[in-house]
N, C-alpha and C. Protein backbone atom coordinates (compact mmCIF):
# COMPACT_ATOMS: atom_id res chain seq x y z
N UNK A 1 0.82 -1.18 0.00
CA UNK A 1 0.00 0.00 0.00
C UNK A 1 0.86 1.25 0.00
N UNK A 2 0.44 2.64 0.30
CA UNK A 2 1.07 3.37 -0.02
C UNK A 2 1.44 3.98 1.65
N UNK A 3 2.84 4.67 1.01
CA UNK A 3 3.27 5.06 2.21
C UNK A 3 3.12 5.43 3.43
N UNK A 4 2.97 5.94 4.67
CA UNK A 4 2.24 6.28 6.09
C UNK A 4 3.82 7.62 5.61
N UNK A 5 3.42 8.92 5.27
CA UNK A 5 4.50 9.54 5.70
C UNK A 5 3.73 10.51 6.74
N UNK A 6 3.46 9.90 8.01
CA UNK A 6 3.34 10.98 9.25
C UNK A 6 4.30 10.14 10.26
N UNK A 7 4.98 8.87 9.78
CA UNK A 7 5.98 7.78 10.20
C UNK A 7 7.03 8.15 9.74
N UNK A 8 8.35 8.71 11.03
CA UNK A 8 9.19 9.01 10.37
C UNK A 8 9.99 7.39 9.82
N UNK A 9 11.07 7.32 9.41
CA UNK A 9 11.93 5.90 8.55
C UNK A 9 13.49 5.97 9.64
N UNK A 10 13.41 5.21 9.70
CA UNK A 10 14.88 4.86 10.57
C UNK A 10 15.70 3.39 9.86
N UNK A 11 16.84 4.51 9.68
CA UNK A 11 17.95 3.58 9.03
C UNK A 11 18.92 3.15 9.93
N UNK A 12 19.47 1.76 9.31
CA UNK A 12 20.41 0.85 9.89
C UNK A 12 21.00 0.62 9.02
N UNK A 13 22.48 0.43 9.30
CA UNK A 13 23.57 -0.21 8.22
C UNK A 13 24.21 -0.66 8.64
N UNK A 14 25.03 -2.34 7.18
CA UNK A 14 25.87 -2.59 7.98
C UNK A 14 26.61 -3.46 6.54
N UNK A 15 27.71 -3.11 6.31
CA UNK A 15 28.90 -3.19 5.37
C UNK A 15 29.61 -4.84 5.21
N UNK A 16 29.41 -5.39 4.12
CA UNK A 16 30.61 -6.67 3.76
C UNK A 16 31.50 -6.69 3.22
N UNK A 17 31.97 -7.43 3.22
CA UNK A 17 33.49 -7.86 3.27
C UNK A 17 34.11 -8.79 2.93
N UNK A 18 35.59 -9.40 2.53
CA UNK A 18 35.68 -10.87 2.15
C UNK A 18 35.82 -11.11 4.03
N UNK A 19 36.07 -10.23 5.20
CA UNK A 19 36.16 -10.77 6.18
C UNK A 19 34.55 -11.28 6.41
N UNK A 20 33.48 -10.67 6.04
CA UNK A 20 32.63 -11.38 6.34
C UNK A 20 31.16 -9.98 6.48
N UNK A 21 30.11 -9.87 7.10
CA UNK A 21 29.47 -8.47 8.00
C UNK A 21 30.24 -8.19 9.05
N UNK A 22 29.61 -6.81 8.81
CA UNK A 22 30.06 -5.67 9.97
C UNK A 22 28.73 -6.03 11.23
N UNK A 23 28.93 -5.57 12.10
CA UNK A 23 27.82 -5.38 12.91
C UNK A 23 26.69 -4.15 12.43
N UNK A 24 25.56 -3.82 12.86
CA UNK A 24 24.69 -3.00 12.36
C UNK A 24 25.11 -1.62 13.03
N UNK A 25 24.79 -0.55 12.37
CA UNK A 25 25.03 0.69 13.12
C UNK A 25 24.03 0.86 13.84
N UNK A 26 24.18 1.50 14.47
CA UNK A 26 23.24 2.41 15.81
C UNK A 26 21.66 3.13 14.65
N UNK A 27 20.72 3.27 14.95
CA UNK A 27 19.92 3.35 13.96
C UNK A 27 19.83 5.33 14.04
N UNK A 28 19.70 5.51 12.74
CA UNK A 28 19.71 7.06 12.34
C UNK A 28 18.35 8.05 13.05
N UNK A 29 18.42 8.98 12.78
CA UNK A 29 17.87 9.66 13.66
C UNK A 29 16.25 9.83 12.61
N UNK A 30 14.70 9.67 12.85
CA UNK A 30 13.83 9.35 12.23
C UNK A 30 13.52 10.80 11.25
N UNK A 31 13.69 10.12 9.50
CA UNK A 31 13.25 11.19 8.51
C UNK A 31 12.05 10.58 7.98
N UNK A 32 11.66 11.74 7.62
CA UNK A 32 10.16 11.77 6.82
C UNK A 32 10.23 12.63 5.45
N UNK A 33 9.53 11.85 4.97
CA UNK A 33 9.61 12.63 3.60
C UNK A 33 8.32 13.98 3.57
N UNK A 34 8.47 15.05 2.81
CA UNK A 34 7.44 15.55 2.46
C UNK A 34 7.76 16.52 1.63
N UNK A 35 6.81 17.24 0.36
CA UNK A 35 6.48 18.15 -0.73
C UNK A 35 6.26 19.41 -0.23
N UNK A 36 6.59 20.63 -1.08
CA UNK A 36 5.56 21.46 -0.94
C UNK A 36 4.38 21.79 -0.74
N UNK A 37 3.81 22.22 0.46
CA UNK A 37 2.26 22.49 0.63
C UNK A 37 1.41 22.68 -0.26
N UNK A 38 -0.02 21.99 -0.45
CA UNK A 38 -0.95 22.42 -1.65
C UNK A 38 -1.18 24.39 -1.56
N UNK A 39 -2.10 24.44 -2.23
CA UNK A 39 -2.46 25.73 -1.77
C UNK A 39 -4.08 25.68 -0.92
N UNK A 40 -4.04 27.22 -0.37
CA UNK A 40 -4.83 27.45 0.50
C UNK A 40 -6.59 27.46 -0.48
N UNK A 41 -7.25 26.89 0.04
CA UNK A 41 -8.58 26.62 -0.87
C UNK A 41 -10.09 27.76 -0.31
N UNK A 42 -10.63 28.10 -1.60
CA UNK A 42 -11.59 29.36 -0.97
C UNK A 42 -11.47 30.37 -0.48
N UNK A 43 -10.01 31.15 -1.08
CA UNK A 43 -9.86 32.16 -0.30
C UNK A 43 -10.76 33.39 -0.26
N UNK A 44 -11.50 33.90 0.87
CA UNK A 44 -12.43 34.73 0.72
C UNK A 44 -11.96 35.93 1.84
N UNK A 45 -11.83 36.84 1.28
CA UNK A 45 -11.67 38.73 2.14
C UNK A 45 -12.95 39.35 2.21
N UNK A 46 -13.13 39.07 3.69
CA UNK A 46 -14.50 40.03 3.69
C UNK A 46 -13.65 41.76 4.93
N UNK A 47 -14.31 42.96 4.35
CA UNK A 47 -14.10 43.99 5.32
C UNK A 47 -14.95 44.22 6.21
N UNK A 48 -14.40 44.11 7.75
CA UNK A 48 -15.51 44.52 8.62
C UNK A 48 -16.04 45.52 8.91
N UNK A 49 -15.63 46.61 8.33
CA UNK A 49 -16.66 47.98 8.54
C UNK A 49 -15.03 48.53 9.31
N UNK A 50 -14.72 47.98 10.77
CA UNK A 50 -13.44 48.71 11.00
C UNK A 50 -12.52 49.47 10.22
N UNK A 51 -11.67 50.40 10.51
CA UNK A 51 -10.24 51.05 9.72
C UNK A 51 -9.86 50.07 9.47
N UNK A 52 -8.84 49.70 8.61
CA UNK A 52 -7.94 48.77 8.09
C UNK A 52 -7.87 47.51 8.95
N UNK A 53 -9.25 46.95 8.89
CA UNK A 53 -9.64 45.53 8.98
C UNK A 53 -10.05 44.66 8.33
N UNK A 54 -9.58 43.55 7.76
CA UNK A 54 -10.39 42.33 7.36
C UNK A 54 -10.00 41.27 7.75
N UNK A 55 -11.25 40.06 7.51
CA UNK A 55 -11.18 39.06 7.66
C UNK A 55 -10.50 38.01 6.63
N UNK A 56 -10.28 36.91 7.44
CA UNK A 56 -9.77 36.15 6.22
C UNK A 56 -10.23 35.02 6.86
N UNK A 57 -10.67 33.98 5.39
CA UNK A 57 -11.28 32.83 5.41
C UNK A 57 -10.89 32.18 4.12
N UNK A 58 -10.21 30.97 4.54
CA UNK A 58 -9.62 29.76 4.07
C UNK A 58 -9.66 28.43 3.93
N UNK A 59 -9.65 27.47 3.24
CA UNK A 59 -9.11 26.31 3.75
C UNK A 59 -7.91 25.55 3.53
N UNK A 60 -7.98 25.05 4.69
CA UNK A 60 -6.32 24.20 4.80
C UNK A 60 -5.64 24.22 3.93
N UNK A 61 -4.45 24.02 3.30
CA UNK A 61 -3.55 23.56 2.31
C UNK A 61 -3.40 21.88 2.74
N UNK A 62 -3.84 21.19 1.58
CA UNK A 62 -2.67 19.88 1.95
C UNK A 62 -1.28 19.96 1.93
N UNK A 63 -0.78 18.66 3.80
CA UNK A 63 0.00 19.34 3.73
C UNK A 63 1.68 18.15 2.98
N UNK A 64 0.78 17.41 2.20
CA UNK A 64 2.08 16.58 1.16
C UNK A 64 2.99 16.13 2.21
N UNK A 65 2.88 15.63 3.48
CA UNK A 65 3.60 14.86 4.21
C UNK A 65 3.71 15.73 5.15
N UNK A 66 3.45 16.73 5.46
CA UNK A 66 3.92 17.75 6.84
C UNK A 66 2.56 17.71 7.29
N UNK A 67 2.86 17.58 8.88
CA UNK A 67 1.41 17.48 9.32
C UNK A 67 0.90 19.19 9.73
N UNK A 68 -0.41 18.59 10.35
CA UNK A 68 -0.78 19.80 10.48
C UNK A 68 -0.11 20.97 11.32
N UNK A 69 0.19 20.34 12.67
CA UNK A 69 1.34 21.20 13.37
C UNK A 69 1.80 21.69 13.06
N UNK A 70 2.72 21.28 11.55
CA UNK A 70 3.90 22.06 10.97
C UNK A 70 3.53 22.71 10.26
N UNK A 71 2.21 22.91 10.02
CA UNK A 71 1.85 23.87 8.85
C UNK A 71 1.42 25.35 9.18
N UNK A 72 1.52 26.55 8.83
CA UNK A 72 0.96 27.92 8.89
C UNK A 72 0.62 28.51 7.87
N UNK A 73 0.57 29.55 8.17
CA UNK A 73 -0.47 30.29 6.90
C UNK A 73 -0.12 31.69 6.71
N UNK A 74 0.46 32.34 5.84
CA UNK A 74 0.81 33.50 5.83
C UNK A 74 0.51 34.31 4.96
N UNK A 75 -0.16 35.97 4.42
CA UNK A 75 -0.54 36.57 4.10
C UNK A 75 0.57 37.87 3.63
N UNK A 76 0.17 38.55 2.39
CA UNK A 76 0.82 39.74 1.86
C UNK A 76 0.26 40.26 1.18
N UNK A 77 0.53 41.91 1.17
CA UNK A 77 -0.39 43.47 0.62
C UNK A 77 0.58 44.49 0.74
N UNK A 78 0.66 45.04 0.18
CA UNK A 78 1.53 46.60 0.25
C UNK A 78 1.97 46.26 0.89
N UNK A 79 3.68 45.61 0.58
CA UNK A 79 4.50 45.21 1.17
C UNK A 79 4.55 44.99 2.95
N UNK A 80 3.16 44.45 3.22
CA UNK A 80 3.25 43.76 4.31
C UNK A 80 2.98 42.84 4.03
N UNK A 81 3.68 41.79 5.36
CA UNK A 81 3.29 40.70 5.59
C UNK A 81 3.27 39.98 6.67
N UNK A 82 2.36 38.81 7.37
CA UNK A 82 1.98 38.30 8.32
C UNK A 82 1.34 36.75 8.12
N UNK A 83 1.19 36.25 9.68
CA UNK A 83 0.97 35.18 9.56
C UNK A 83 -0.77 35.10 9.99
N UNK A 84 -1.19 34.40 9.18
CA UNK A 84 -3.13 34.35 9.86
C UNK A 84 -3.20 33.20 9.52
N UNK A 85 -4.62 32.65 10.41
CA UNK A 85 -4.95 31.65 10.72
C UNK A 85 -6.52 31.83 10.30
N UNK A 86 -7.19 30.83 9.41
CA UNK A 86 -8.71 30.51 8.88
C UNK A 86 -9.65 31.25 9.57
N UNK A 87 -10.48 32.47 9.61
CA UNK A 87 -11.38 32.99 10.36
C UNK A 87 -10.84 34.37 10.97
N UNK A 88 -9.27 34.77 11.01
CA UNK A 88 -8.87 35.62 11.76
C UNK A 88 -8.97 36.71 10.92
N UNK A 89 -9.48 37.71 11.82
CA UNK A 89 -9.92 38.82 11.39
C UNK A 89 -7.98 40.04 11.62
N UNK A 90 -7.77 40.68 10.49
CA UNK A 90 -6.11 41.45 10.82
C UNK A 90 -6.15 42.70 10.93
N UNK A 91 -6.07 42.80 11.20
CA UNK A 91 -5.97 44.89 11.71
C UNK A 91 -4.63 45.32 10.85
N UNK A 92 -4.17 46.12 9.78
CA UNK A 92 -3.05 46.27 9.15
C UNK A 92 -3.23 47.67 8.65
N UNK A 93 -2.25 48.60 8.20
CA UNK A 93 -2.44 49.36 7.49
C UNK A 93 -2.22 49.11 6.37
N UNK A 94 -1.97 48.12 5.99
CA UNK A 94 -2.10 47.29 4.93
C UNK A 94 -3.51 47.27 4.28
N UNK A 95 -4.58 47.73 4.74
CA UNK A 95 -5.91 47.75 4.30
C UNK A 95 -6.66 48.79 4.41
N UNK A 96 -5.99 49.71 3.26
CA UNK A 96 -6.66 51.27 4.32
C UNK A 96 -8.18 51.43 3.40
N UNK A 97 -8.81 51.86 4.00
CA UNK A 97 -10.17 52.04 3.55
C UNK A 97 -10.09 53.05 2.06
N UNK A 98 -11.26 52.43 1.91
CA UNK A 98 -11.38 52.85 0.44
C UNK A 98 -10.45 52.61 -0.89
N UNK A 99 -9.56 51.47 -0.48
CA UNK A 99 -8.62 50.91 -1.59
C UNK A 99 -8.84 49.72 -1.74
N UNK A 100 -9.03 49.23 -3.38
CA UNK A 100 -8.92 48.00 -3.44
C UNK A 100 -7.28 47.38 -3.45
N UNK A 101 -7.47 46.34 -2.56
CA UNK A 101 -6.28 45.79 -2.32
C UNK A 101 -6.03 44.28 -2.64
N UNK A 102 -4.73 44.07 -3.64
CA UNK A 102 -4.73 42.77 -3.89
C UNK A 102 -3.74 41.59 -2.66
N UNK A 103 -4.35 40.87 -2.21
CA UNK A 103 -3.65 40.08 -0.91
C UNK A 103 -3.72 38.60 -1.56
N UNK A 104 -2.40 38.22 -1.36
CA UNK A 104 -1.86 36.71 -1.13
C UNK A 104 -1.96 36.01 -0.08
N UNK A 105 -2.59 34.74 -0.33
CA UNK A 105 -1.98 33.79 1.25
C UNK A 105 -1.88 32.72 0.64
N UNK A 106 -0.29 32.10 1.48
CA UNK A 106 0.31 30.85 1.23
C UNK A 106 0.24 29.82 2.27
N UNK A 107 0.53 28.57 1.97
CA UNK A 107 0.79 28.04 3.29
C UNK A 107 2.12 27.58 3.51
N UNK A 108 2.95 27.28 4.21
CA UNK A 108 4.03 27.36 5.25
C UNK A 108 4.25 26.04 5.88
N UNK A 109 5.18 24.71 5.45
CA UNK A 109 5.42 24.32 6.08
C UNK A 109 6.73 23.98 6.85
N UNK A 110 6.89 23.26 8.14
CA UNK A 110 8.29 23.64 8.50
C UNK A 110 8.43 22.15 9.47
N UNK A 111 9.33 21.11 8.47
CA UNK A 111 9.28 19.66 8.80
C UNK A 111 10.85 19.48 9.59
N UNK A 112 11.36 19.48 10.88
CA UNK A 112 12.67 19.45 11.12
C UNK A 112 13.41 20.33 10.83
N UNK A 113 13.08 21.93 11.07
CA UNK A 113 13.63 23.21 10.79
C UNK A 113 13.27 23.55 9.03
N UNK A 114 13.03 22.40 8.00
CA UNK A 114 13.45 22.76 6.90
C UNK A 114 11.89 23.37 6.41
N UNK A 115 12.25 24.49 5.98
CA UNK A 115 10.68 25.75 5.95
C UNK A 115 10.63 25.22 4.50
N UNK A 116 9.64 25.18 4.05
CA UNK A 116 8.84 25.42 2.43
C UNK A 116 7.78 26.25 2.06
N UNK A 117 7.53 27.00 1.65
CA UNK A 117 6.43 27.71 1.18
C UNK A 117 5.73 27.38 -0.12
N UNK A 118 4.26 27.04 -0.13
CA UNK A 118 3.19 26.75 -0.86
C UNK A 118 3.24 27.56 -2.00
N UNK A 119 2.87 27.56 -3.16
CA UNK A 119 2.03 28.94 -3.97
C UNK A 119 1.29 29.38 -3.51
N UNK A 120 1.29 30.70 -3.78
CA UNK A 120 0.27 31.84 -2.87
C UNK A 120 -1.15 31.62 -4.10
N UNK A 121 -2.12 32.22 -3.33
CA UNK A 121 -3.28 32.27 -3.79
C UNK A 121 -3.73 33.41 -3.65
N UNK A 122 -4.29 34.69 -4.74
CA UNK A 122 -4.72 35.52 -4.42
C UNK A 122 -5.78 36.30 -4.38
N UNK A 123 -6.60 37.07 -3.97
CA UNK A 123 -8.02 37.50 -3.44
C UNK A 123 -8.16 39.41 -3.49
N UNK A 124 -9.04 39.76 -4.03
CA UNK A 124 -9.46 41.21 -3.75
C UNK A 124 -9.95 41.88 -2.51
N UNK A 125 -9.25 42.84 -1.79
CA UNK A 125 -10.67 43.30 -0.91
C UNK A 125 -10.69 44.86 -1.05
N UNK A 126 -11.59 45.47 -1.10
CA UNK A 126 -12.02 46.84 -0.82
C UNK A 126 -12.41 47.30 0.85
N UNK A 127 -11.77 47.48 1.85
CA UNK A 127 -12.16 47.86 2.84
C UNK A 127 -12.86 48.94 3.74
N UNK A 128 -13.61 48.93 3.50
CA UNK A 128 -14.84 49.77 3.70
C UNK A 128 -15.30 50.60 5.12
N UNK A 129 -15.44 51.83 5.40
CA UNK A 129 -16.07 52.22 6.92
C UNK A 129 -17.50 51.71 7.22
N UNK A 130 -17.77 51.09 8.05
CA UNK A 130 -18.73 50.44 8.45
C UNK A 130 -20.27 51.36 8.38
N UNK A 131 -20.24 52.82 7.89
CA UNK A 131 -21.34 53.12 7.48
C UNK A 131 -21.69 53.13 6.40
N UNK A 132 -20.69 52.92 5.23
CA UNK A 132 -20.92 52.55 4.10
C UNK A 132 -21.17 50.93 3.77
N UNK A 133 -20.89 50.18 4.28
CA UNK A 133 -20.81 48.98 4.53
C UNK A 133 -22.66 48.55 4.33
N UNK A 134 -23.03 49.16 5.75
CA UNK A 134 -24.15 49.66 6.46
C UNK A 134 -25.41 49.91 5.30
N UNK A 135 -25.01 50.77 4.56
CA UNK A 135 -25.97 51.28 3.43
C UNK A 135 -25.97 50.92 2.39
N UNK A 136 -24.66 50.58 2.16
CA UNK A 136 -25.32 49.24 0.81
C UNK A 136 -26.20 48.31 1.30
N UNK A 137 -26.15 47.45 2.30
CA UNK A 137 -26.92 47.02 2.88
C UNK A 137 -28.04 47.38 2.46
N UNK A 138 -28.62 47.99 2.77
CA UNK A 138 -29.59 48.80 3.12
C UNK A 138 -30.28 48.67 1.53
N UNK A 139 -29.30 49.74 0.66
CA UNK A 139 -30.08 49.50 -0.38
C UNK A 139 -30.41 48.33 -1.39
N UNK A 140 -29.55 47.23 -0.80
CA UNK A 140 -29.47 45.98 -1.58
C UNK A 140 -30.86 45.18 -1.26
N UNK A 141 -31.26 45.22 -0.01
CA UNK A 141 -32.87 45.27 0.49
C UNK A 141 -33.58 45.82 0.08
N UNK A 142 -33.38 46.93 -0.41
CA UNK A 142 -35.32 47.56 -0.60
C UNK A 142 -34.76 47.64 -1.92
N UNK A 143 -34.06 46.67 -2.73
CA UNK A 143 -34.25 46.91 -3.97
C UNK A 143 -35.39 45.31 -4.87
């Protein structure tokens, strides 16, 4: 069947000879294989009415052999950038009202120090003051 890579692999060796085998070595320290992260799925920017707030909503990246632990999620806009997590709403000036802004998020994994980063995926938002927000509303109802 196919591999279990959330199992790391532990190696043993042991060398011949015309004297004959070696004894086995001491067994290696446990590796796992794994890929670059899929990408982040559904990415959706909603603005909460706040100054330079939005939300962000995602799903997971597969994570091609890195488990979930090792995985994060990181975001970029006018040369900022940060780490968010599915549902978290970011406070940035990175989102100043009344600009449409184009934002990336990747996912991040990091298996035994060694970091990889996903392809980014990217999303529009216009961030809006919450009384304008408010009144579209409004008129999207009584229409």
């Amino acid at each position: 069947g196919p591999a279990d890579h959330s199992v790391g692999t532990v190696l043993e060796f042991r060398a011949h000879n015309k004297a004959g085998w070696s004894d086995w070595s001491p067994a290696s320290n446990a590796i796992r294989a794994f890929k670059k992260p899929g990408t982040v799925g559904g990415l959706t920017l909603t603005p909460t009415g706040a100054s330079n707030q939005v939300r962000f909503d995602f799903g997971q990246a597969a994570g091609n052999g890195a488990l979930p632990s090792e995985m994060s999620y990181f975001w970029s806009a006018g040369g900022t950038t940060g780490q968010v997590s599915p549902g978290q709403v970011v406070t940035s000036a990175a989102f100043p009202n009344g600009i449409n802004q184009s934002v990336q998020v990747w996912a991040r994994s990091n298996v035994n120090g060694e970091v990889v980063d996903g392809d980014p995926v990217s999303a529009s938002v216009l961030p809006l003051p919450m009384a304008i927000l408010v009144l579209a509303s409004l008129l999207v109802r009584t229409r």
